[in-house]
Protein backbone atom coordinates (compact mmCIF):
# COMPACT_ATOMS: atom_id res chain seq x y z
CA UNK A 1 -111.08 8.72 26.44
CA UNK A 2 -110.42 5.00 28.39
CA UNK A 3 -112.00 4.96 31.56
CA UNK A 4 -109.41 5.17 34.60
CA UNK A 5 -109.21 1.81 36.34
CA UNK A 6 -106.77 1.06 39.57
CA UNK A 7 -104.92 -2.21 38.81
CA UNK A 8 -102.26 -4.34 40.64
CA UNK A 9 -98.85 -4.07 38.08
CA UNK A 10 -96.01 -6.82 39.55
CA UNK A 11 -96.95 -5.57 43.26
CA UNK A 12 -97.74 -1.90 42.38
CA UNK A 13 -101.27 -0.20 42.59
CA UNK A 14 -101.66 2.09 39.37
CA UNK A 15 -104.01 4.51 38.11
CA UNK A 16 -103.48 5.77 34.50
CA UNK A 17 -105.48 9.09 34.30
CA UNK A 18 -106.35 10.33 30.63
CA UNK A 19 -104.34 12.95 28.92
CA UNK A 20 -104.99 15.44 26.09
CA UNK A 21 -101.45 15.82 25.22
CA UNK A 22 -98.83 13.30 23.90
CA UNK A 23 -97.77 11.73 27.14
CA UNK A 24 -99.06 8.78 29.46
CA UNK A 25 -99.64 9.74 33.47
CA UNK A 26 -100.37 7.53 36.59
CA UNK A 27 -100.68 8.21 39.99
CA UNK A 28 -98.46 4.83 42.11
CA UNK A 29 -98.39 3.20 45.31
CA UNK A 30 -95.67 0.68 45.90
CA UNK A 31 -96.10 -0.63 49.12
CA UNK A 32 -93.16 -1.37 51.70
CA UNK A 33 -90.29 -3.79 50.63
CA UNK A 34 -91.92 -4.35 46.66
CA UNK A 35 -89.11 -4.80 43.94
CA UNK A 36 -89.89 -3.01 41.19
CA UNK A 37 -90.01 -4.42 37.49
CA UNK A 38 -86.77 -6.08 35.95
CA UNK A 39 -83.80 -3.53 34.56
CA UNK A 40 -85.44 -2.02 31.66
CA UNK A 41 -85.15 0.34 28.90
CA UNK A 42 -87.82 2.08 26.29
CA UNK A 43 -86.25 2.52 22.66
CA UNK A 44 -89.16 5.24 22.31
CA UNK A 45 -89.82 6.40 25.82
CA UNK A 46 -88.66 9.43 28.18
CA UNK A 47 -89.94 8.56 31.80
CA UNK A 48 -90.20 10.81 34.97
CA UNK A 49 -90.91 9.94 38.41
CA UNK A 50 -91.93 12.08 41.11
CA UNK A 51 -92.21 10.71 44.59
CA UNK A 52 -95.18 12.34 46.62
CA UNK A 53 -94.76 10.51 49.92
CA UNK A 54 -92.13 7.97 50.83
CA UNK A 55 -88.93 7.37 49.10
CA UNK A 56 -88.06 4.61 46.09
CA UNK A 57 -84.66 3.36 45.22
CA UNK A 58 -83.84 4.17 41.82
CA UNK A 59 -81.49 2.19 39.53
CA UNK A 60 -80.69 4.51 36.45
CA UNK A 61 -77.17 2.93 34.50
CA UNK A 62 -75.47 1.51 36.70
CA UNK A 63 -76.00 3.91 39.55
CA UNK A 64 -78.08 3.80 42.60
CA UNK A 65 -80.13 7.10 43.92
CA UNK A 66 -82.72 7.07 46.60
CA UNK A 67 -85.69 9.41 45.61
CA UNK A 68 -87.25 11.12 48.00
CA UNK A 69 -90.91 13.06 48.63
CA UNK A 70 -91.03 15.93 46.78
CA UNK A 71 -88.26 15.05 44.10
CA UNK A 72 -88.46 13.51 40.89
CA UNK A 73 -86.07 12.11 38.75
CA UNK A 74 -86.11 11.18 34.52
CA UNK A 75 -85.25 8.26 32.82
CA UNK A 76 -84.30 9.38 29.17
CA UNK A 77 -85.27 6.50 26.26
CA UNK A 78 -82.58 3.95 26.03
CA UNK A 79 -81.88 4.36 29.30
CA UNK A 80 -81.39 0.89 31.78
CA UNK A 81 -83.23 0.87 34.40
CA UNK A 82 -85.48 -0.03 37.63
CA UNK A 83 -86.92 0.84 40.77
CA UNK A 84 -88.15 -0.81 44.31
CA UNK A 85 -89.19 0.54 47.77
CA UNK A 86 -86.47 -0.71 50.38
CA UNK A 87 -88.30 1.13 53.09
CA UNK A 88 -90.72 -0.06 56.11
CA UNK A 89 -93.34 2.91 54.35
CA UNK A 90 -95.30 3.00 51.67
CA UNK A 91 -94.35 5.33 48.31
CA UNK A 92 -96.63 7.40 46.28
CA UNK A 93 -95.45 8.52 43.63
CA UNK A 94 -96.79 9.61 39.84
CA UNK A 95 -95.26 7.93 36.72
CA UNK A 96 -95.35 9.56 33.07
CA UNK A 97 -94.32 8.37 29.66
CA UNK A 98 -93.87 10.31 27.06
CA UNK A 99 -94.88 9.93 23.90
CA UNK A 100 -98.37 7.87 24.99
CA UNK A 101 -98.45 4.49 24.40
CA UNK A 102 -97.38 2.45 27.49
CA UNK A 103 -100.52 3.04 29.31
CA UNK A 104 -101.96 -0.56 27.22
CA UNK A 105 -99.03 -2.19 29.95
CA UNK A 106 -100.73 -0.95 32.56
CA UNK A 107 -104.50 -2.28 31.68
CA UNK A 108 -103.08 -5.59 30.20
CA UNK A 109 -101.00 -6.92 32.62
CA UNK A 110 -102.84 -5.62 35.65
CA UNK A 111 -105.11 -7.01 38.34
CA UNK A 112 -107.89 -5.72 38.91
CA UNK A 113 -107.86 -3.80 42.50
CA UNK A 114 -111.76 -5.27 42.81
CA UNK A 115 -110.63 -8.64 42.70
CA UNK A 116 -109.39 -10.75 45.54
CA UNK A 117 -105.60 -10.91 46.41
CA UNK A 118 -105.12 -8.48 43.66
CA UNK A 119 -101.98 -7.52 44.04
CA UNK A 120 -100.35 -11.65 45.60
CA UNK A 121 -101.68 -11.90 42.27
CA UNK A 122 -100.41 -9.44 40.21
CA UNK A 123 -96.65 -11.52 41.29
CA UNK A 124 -97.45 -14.96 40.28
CA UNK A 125 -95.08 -16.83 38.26
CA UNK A 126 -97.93 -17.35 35.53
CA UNK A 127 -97.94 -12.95 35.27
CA UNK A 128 -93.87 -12.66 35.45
CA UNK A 129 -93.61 -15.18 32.49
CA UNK A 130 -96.16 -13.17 30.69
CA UNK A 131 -94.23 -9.85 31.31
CA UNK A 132 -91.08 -11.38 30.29
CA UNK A 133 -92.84 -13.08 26.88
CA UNK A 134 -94.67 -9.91 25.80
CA UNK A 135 -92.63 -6.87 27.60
CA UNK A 136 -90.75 -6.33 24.07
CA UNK A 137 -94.44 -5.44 22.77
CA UNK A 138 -95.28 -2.30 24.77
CA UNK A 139 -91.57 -1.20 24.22
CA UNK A 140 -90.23 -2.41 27.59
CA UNK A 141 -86.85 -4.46 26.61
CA UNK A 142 -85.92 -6.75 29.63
CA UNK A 143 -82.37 -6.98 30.32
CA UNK A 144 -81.11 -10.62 31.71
């Protein structure tokens, strides 16, 4: 099993936790007023949030839900979408995929939370590009 390592993801702190069953789980903190990654779908993932503390503003096609602690909502595969935290709090909140697979985002595009200005860095332009050039790989097709 991969080791769990906290890493910065495009302004989000995420731990991926190891799983014995066919799904991929993190724990996430998106601090206040973070946009969330470009509109998105998975051809082979299902996705469900649930927001522990805090509240995230979901866009799922073409509509616009705020999410609050204690609810959840799922993202079927093929399904555009995004997320950000509009609010002056921080959001917790646990991510899974399902099947496994997109965890190897996580670890490759990722800070690590060790290093200094993780997560100023996890943003720069030089990281965007590379999430834009190599999303397609991990299943994650960018709409523009």
């Amino acid at each position: 099993m991969k080791q769990s390592t906290t890493k910065w993801v495009l302004g989000h702190k995420v731990t991926p936790y190891d799983t014995t069953g066919d799904y991929d789980i993190m724990l996430a903190e998106t601090p206040p007023k973070v946009q969330g990654p470009p509109p998105h779908f998975h051809n082979s993932f299902d996705e469900s949030f649930l927001i522990l503390e805090g509240e995230m503003e979901f866009f799922v096609n073409g509509s616009i839900k705020t999410v609050k602690a204690g609810e959840s909502i799922d993202v079927p595969k093929k399904t555009l979408h995004t997320f950000n935290n509009k609010s002056d709090k921080p959001c917790k909140w646990v991510n899974i995929h399902s099947p496994k697979g997109f965890r190897d985002f996580f670890e490759k595009m990722g800070v690590s939370e060790t290093e200094e200005n993780a997560q100023e860095r996890s943003v720069t332009p030089e990281i965007i590009q590379e999430v834009i050039k190599t999303a397609s790989d991990y299943d994650m097709l960018i709409e523009v």
